[in-house]
Protein backbone atom coordinates (compact mmCIF):
# COMPACT_ATOMS: atom_id res chain seq x y z
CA UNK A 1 18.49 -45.82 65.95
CA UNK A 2 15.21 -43.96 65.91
CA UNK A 3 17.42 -40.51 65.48
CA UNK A 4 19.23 -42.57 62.41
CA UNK A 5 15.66 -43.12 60.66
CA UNK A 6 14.79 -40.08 61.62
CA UNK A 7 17.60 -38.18 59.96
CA UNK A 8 17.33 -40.64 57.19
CA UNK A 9 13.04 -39.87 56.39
CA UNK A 10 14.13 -35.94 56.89
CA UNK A 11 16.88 -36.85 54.13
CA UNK A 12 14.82 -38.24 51.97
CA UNK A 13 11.41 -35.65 52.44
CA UNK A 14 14.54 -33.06 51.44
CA UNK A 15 15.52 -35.09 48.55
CA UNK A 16 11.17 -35.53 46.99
CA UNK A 17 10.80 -32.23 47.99
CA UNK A 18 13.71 -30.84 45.93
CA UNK A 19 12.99 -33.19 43.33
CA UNK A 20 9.32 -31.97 43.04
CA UNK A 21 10.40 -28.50 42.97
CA UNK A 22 12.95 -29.44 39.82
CA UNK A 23 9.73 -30.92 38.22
CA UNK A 24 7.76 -28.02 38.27
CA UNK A 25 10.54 -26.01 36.93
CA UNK A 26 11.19 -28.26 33.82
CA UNK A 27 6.99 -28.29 33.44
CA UNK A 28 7.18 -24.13 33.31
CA UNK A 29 10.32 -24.11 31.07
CA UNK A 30 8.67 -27.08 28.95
CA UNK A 31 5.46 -24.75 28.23
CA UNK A 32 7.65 -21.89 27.56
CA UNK A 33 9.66 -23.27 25.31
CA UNK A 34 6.27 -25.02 23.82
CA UNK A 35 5.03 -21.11 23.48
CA UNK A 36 8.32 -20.03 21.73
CA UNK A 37 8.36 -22.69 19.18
CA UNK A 38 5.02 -21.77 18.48
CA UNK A 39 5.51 -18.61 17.99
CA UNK A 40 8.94 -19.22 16.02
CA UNK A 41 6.43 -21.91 13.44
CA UNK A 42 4.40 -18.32 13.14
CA UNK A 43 7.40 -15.97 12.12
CA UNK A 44 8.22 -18.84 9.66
CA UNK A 45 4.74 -18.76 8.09
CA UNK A 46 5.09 -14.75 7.83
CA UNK A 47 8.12 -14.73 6.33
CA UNK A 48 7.34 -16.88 3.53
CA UNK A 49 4.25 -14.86 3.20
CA UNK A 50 6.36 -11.97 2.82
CA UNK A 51 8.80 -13.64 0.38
CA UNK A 52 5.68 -14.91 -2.59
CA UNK A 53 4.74 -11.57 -2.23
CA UNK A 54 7.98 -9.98 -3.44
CA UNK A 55 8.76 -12.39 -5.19
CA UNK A 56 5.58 -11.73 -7.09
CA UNK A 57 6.20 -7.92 -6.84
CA UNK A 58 9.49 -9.03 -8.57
CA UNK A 59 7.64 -10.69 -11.42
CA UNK A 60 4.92 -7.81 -12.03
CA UNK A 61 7.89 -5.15 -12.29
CA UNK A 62 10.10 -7.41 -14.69
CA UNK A 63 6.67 -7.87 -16.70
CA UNK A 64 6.66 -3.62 -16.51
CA UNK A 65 10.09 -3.68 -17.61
CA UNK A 66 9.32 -5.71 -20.92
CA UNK A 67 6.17 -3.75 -21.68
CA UNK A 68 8.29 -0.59 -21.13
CA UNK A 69 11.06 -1.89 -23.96
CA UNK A 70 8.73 -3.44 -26.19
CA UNK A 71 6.96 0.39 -26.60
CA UNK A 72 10.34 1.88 -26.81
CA UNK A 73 11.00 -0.58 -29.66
CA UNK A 74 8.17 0.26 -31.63
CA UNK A 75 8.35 3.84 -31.35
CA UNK A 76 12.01 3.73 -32.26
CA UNK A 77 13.67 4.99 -29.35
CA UNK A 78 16.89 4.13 -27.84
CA UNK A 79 16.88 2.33 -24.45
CA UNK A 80 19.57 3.29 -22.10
CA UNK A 81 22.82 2.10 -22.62
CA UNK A 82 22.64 -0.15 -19.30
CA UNK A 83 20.11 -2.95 -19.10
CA UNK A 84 17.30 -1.92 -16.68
CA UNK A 85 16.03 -5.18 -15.67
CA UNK A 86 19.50 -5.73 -14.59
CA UNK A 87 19.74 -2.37 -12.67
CA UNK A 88 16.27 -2.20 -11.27
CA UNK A 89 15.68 -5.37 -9.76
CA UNK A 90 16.49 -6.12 -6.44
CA UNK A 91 18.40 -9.58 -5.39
CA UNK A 92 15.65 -12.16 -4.33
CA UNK A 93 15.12 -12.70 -0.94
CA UNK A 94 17.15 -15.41 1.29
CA UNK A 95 14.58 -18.55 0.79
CA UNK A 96 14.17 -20.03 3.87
CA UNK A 97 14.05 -23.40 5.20
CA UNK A 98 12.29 -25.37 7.97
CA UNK A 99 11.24 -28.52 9.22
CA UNK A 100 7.58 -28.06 8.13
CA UNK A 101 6.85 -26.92 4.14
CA UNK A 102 3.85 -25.38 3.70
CA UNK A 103 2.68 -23.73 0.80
CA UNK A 104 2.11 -20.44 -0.33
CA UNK A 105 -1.06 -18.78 0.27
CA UNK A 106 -0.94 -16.14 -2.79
CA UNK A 107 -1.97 -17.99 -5.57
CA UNK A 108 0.00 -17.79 -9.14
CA UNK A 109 -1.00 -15.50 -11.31
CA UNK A 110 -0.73 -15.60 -14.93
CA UNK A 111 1.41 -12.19 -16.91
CA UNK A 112 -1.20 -10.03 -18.57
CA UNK A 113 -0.86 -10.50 -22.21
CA UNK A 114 1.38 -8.30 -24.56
CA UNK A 115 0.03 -7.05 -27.08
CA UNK A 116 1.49 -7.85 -30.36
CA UNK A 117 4.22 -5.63 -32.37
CA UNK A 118 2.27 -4.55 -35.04
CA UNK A 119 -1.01 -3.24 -33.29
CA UNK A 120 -0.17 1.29 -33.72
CA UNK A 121 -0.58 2.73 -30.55
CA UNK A 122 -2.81 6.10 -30.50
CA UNK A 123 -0.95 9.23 -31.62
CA UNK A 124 -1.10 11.41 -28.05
CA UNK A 125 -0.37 14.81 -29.16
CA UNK A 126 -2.73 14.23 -31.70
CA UNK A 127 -5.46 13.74 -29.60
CA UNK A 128 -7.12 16.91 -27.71
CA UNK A 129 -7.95 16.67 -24.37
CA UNK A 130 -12.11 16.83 -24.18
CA UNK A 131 -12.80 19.80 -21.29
CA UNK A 132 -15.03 17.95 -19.28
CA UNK A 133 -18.40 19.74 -18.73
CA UNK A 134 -18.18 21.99 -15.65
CA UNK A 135 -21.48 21.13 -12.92
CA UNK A 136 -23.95 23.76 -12.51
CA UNK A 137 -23.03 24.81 -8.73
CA UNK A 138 -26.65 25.16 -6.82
CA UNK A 139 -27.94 28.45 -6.97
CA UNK A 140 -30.06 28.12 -3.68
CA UNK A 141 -26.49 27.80 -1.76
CA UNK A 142 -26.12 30.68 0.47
CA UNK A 143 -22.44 31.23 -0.65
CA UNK A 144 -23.86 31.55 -4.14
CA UNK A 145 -26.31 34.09 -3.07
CA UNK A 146 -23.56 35.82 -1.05
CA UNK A 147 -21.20 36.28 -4.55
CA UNK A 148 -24.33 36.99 -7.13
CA UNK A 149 -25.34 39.75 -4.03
CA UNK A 150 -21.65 40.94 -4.72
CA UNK A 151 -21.87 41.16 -8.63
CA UNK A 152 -24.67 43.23 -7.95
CA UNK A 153 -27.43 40.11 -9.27
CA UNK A 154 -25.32 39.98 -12.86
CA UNK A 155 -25.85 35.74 -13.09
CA UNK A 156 -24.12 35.68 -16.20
CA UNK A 157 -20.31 37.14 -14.88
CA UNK A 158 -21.48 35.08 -11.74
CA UNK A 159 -21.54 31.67 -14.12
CA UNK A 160 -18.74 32.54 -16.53
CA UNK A 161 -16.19 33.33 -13.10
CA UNK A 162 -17.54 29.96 -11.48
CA UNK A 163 -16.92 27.90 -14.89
CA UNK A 164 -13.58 29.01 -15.16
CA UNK A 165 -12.63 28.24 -11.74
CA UNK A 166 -14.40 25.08 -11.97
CA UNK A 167 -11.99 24.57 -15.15
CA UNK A 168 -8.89 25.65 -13.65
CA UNK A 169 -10.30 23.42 -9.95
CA UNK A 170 -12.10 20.27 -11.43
CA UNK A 171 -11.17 17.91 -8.53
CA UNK A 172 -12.60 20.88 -6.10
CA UNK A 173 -16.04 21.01 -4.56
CA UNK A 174 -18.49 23.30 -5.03
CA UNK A 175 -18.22 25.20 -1.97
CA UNK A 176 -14.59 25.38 -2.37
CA UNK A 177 -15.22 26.85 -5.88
CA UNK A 178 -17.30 29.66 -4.52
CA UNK A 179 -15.39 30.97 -1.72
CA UNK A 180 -13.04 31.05 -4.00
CA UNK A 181 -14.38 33.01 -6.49
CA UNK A 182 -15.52 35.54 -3.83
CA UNK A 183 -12.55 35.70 -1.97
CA UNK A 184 -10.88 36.64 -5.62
CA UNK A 185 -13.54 38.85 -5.98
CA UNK A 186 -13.06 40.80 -2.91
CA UNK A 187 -8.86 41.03 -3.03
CA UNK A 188 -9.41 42.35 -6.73
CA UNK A 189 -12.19 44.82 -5.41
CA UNK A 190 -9.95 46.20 -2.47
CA UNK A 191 -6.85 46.36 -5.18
């Protein structure tokens, strides 16, 4: 009898001690599935992010579009034969649904104003474009030294080369500007 008890405790010890082992199992796969619902809620939140923002990229480029006929209109030219806005403008995203709604983060923003038919728009090639005033380059730069030593001290060829390339450079910096004017000067001077 004492073997049948015994073989009926071991039994049973097998049976908690499988059991306990099942419960820690379902306790790991409960906090990983906890994790990847989490992390699913996340993507969610992203994606609708990403969708008011095209969307609203959508709504700035049909607002473009309009702009874009309404100056064709007044200055009399024919649009192309197909309809842009129907060409240009990509499908909306999927909209997406889940069990929490949240709302968007990008707030709404209000199309800037047209303005109206009969304001004249400037007359471009009418206008001249204004030179913008060349800066004096620093005349205690040792690179400017270097090219007034190489015109022989002549400051007035020295500021009428570094104008010009200054006109023909204007988003260059002054050091730029003078090695290039001495690095002209020296090719033409070997030619």
């Amino acid at each position: 009898m004492e073997i049948l008890l015994t073989i009926a405790l071991f039994i049973a010890f097998f049976f908690l001690f499988k059991q306990e082992k099942a419960l820690g199992k379902y306790a790991q796969s409960t906090i990983l599935f906890t994790r990847a619902v989490d992390q699913y809620q996340e993507a969610v939140e992203g994606y609708k992010e990403v969708i008011a923002e095209y969307q609203q990229a959508i709504e700035l480029f049909t607002q473009e579009i309009t702009e874009y006929e309404l100056l064709l209109k007044e200055h009399g030219i024919n649009k192309p034969n197909a309809e842009p806005t129907q060409q240009l403008i990509p499908p909306p995203p999927p909209q997406f649904s889940s069990h929490k709604q949240s709302q968007s983060k990008t707030p709404q923003t209000q199309p800037s104003p047209i303005p109206p038919k009969d304001m004249p728009l400037p007359n471009l090639k009418a206008m001249k474009r204004q030179p913008s005033k060349p800066k004096a380059v620093s005349k205690n730069s040792p690179l400017y030294r270097e090219f007034l030593h190489l015109l022989n001290g002549n400051e007035e060829t020295a500021n009428r080369l570094i104008i010009r390339q200054q006109q023909l450079n204007p988003d260059k910096l002054d050091n730029w500007i003078l090695e290039k004017v001495i690095g002209d000067l020296k090719r033409d001077r070997r030619a």
